[in-house]
N, C-alpha and C. Protein backbone atom coordinates (compact mmCIF):
# COMPACT_ATOMS: atom_id res chain seq x y z
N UNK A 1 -1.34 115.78 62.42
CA UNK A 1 -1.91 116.54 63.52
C UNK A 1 -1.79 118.03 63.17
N UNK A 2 -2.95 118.98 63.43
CA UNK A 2 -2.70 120.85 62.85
C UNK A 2 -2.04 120.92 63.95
N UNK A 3 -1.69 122.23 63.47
CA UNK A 3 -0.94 122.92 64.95
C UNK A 3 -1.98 123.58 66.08
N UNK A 4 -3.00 123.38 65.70
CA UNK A 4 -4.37 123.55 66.69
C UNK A 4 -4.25 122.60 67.83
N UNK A 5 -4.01 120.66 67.22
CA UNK A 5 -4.15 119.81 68.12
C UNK A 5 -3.03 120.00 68.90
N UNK A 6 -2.02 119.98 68.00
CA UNK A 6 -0.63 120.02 68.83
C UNK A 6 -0.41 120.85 70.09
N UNK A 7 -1.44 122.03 69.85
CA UNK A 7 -1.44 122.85 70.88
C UNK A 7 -2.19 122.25 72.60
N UNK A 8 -3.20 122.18 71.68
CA UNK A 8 -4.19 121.54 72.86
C UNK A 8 -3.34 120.05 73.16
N UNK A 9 -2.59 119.29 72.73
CA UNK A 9 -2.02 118.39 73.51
C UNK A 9 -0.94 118.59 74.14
N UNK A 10 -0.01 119.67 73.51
CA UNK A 10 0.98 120.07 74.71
C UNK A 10 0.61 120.45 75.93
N UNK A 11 -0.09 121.56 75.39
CA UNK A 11 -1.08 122.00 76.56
C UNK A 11 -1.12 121.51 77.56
N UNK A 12 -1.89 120.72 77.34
CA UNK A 12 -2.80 119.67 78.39
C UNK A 12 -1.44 118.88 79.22
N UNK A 13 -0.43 118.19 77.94
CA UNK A 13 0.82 117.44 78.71
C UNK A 13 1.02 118.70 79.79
N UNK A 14 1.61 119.67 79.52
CA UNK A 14 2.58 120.60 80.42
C UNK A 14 1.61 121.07 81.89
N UNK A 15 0.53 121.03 81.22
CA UNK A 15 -0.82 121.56 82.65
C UNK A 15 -0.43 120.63 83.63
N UNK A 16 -0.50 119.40 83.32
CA UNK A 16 -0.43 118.38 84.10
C UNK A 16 0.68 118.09 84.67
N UNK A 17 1.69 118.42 84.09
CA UNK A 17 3.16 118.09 84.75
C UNK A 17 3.47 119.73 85.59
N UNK A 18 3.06 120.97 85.07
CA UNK A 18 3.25 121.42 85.94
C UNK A 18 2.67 121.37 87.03
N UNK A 19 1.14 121.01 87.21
CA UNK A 19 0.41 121.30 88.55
C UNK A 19 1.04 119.97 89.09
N UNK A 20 1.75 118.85 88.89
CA UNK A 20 2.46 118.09 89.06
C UNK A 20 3.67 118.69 90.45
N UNK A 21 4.77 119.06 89.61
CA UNK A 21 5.58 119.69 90.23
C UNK A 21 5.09 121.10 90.63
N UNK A 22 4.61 121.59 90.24
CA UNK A 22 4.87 122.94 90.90
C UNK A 22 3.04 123.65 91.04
N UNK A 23 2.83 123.55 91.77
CA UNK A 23 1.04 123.52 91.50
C UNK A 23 0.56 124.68 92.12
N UNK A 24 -0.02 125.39 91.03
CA UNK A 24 -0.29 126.70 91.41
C UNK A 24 0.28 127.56 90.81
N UNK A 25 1.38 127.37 89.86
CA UNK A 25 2.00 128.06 89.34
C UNK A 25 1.48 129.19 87.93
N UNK A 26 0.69 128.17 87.38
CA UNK A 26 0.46 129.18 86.24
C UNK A 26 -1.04 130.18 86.54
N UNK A 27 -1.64 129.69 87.66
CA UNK A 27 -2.69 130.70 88.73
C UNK A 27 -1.59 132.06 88.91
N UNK A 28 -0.15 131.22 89.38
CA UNK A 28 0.57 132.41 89.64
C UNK A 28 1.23 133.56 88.40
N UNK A 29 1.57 133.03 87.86
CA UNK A 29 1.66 133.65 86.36
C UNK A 29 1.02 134.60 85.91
N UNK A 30 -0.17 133.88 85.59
CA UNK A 30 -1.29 134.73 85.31
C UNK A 30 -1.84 136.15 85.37
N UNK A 31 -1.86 135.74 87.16
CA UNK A 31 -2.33 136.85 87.90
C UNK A 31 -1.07 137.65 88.21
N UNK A 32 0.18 137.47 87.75
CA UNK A 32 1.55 139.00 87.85
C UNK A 32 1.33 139.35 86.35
N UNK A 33 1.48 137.91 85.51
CA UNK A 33 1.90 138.85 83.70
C UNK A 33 1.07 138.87 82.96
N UNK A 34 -0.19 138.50 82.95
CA UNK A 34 -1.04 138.07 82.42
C UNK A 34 -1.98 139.62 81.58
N UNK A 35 -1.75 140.23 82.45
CA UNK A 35 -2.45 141.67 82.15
C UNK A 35 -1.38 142.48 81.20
N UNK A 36 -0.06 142.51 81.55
CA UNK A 36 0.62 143.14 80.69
C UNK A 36 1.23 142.56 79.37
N UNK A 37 1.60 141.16 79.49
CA UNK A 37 1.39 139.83 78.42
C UNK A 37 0.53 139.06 78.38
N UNK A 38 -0.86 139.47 77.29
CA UNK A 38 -1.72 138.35 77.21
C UNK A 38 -2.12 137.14 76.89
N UNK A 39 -1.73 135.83 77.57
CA UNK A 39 -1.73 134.75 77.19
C UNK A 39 -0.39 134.39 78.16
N UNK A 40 0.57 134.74 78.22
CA UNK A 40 1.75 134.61 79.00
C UNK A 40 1.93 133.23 79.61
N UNK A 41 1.34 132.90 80.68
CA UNK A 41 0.90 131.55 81.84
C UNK A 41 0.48 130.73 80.44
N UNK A 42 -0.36 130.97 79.81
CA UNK A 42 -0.83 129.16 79.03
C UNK A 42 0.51 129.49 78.29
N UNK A 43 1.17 130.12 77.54
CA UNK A 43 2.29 129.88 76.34
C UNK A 43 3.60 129.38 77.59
N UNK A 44 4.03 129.52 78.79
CA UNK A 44 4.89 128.55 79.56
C UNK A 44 4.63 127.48 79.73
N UNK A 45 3.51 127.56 80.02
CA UNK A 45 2.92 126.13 80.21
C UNK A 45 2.86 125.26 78.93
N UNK A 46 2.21 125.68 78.03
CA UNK A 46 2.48 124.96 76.89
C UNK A 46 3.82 124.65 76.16
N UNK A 47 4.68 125.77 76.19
CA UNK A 47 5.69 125.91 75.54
C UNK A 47 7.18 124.87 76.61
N UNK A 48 7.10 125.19 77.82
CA UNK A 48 8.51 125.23 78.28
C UNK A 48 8.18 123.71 79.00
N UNK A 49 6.52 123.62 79.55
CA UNK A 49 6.24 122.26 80.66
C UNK A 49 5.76 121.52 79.10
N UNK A 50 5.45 121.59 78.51
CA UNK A 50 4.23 120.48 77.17
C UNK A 50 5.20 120.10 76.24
N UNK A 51 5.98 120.83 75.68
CA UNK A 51 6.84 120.47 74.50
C UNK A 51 8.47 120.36 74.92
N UNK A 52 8.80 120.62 76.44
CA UNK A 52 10.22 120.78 76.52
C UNK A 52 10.40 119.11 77.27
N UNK A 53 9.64 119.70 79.02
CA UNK A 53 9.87 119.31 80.39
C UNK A 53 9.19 118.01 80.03
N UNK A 54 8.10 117.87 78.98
CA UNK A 54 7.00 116.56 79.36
C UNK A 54 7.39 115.00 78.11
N UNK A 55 9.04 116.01 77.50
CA UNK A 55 9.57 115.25 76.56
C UNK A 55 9.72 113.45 76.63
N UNK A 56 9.78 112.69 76.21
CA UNK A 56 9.59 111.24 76.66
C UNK A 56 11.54 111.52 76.47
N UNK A 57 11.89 110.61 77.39
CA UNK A 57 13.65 109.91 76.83
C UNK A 57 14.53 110.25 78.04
N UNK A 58 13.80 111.34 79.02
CA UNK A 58 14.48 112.19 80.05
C UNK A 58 13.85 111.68 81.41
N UNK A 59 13.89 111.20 82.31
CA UNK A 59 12.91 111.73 83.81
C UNK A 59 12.62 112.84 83.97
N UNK A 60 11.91 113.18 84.72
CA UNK A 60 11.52 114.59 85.38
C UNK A 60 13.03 115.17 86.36
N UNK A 61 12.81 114.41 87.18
CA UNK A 61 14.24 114.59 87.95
C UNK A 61 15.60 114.92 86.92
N UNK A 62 15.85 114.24 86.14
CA UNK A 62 17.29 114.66 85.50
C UNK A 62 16.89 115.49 84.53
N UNK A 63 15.85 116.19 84.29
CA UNK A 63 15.27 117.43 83.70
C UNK A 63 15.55 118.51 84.49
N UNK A 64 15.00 118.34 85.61
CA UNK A 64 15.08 119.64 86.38
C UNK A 64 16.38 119.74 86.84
N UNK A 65 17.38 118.84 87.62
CA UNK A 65 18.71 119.35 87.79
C UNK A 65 19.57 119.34 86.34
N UNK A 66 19.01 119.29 85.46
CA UNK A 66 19.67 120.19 84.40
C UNK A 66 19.40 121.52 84.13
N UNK A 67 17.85 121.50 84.38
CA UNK A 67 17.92 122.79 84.37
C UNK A 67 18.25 123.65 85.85
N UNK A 68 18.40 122.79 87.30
CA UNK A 68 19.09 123.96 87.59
C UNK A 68 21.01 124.31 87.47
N UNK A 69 21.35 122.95 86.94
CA UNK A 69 22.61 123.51 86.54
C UNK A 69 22.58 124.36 85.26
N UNK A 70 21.95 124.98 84.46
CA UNK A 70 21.52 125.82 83.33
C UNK A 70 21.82 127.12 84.65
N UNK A 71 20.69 127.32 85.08
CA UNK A 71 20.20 128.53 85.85
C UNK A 71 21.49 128.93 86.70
N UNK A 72 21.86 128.01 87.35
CA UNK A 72 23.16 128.20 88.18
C UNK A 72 24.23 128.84 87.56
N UNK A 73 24.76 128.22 86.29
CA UNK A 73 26.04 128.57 85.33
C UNK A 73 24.96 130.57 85.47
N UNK A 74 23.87 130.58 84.61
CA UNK A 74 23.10 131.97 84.10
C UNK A 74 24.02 132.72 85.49
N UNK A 75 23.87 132.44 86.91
CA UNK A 75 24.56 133.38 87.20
C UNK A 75 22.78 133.73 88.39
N UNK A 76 23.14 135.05 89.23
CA UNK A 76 22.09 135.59 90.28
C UNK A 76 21.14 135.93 89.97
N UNK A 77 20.78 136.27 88.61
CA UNK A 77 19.27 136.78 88.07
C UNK A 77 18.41 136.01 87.68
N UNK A 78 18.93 134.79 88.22
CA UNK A 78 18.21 133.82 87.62
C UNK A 78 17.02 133.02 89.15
N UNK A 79 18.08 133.53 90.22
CA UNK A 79 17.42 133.51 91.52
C UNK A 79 15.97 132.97 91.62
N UNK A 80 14.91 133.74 91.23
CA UNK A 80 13.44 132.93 91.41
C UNK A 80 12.99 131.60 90.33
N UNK A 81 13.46 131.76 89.57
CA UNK A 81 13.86 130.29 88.37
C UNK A 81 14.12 129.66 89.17
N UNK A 82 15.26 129.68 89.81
CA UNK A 82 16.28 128.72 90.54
C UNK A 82 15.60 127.86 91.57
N UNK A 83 14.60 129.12 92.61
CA UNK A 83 14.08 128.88 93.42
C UNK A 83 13.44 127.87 93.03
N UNK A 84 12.24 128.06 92.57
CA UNK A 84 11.22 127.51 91.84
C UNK A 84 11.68 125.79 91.17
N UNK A 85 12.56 125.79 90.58
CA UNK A 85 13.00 124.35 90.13
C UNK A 85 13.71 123.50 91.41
N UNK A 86 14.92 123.90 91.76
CA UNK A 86 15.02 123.41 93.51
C UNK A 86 13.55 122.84 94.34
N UNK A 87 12.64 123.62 93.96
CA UNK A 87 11.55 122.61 94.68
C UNK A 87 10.87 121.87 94.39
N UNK A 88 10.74 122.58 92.40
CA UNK A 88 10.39 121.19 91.88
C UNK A 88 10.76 119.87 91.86
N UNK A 89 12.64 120.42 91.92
CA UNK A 89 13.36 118.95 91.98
C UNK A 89 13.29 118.15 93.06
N UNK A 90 12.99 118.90 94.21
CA UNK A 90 12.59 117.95 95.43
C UNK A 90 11.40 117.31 95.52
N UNK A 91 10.62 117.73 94.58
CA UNK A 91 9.24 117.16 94.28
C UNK A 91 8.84 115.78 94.12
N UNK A 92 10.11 115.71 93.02
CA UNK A 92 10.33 114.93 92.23
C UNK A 92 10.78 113.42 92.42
N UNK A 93 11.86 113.64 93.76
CA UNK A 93 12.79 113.27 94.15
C UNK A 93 14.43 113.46 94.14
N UNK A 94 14.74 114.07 93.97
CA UNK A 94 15.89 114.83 94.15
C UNK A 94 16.09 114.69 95.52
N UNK A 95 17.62 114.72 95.77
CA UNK A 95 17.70 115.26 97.02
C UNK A 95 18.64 116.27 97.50
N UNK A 96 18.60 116.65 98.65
CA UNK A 96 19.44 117.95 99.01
C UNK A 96 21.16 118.04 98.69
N UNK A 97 21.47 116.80 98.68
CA UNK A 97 22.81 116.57 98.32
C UNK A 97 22.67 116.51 96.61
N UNK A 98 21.93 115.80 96.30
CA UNK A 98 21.96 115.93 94.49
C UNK A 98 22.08 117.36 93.58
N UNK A 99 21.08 118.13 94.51
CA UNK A 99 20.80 119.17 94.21
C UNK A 99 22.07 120.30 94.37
N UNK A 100 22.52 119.89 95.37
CA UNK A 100 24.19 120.98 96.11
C UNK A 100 25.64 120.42 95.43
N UNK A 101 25.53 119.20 94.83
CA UNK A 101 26.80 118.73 94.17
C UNK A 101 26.68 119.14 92.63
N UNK A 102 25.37 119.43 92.02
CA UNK A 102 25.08 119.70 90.44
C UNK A 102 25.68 121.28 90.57
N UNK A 103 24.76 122.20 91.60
CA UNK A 103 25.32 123.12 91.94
C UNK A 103 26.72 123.77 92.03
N UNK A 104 27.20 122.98 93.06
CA UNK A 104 28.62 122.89 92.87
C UNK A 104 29.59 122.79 91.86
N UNK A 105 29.27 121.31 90.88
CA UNK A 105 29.88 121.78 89.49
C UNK A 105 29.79 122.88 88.50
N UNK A 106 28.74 123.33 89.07
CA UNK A 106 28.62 124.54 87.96
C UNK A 106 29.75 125.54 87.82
N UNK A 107 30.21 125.63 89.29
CA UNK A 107 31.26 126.52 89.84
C UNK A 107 32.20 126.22 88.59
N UNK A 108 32.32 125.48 87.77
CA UNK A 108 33.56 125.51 86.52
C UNK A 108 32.92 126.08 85.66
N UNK A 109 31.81 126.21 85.33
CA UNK A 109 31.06 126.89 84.37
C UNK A 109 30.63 128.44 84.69
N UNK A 110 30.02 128.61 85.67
CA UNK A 110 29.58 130.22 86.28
C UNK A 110 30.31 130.47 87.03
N UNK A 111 31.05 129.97 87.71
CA UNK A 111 32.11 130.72 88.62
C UNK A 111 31.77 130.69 89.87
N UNK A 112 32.61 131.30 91.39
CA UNK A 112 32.52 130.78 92.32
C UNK A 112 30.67 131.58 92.67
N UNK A 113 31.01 132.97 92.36
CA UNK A 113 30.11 133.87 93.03
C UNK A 113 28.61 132.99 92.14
N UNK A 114 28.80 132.90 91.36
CA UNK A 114 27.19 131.99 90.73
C UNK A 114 26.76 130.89 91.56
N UNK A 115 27.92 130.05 91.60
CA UNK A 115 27.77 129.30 92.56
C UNK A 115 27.48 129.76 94.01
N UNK A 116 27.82 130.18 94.14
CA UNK A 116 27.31 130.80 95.75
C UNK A 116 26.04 131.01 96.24
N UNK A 117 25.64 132.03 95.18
CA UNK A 117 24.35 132.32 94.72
C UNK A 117 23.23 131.22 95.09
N UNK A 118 23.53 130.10 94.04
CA UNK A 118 22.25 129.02 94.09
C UNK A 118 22.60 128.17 94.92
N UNK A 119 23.71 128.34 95.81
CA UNK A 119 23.47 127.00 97.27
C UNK A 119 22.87 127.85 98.16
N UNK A 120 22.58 129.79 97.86
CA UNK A 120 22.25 130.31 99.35
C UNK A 120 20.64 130.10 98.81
N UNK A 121 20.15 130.00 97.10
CA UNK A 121 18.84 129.89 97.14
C UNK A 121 18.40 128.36 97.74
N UNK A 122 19.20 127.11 97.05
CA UNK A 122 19.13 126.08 97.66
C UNK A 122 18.63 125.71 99.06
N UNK A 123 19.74 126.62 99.96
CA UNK A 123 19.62 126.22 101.35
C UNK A 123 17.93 127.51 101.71
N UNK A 124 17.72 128.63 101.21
CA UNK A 124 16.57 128.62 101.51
C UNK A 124 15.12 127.62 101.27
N UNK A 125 15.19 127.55 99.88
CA UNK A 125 14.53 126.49 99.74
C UNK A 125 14.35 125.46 100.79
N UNK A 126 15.22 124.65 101.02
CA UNK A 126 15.80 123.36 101.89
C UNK A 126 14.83 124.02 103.17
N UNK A 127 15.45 125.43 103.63
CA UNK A 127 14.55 125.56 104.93
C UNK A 127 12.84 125.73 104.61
N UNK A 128 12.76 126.38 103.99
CA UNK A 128 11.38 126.54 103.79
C UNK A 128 10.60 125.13 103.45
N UNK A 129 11.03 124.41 103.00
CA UNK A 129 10.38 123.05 103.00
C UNK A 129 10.64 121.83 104.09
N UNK A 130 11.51 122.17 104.80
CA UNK A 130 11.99 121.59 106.10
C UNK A 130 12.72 120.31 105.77
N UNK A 131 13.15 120.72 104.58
CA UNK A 131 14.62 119.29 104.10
C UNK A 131 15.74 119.58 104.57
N UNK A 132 16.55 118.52 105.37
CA UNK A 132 17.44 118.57 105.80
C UNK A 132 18.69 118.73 104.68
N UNK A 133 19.81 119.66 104.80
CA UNK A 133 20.48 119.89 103.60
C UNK A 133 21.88 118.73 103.57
């Protein structure tokens, strides 16, 4: 396979799994980074949803609460990441408790205040989608 096809089939995998979970997203991309990084939205999409997230061996679900225990340990700047996967993971099936106990462990890894952090993005999330926490 060139690295032409490879492209166009990640591609295509990650398009689909993101408008999957998170739909609308690389519309959103686009139109913030797109002008100052050109190409930006298709290289996430290809790169992080096509060749990472759309990997065979993993679920979707124990993908994403890995990555938000990743983001969580990272600490508060990681905040709209955080956001953003929290709803993917509810997407998914996740649930509000799955999501607040991964969290929670992190607290040995990032510490209390990290932790803090992604149960107050959590519990926004949670409200804004009207899941009970």
């Amino acid at each position: 396979m060139s690295p032409a096809t490879d492209h166009i089939n990640t591609y295509a995998r990650g398009k689909a799994l993101s408008e999957a979970v998170n739909p609308g997203m690389e519309d959103a991309l686009r139109g913030r980074y797109d002008a100052l990084v050109p190409g930006l939205s298709e290289t996430i999409v290809d790169v992080a949803y096509g060749k990472f997230y759309a990997r065979d061996g993993v679920d979707e679900k124990t993908r994403l609460l890995a990555t938000i225990a990743a983001l969580t340990a990272l600490g508060g700047q990681t905040r709209p990441q955080l956001k953003i996967n929290i709803a993917s993971a509810l997407s998914v099936g996740a649930t509000p408790q799955e999501i607040s106990e991964i969290i929670f462990q992190m607290t040995l890894y990032g510490g209390f205040p990290a932790m803090i952090n992604a149960l107050n993005a959590a519990i926004e999330v949670f409200d804004e989608q009207g899941v009970a926490a």
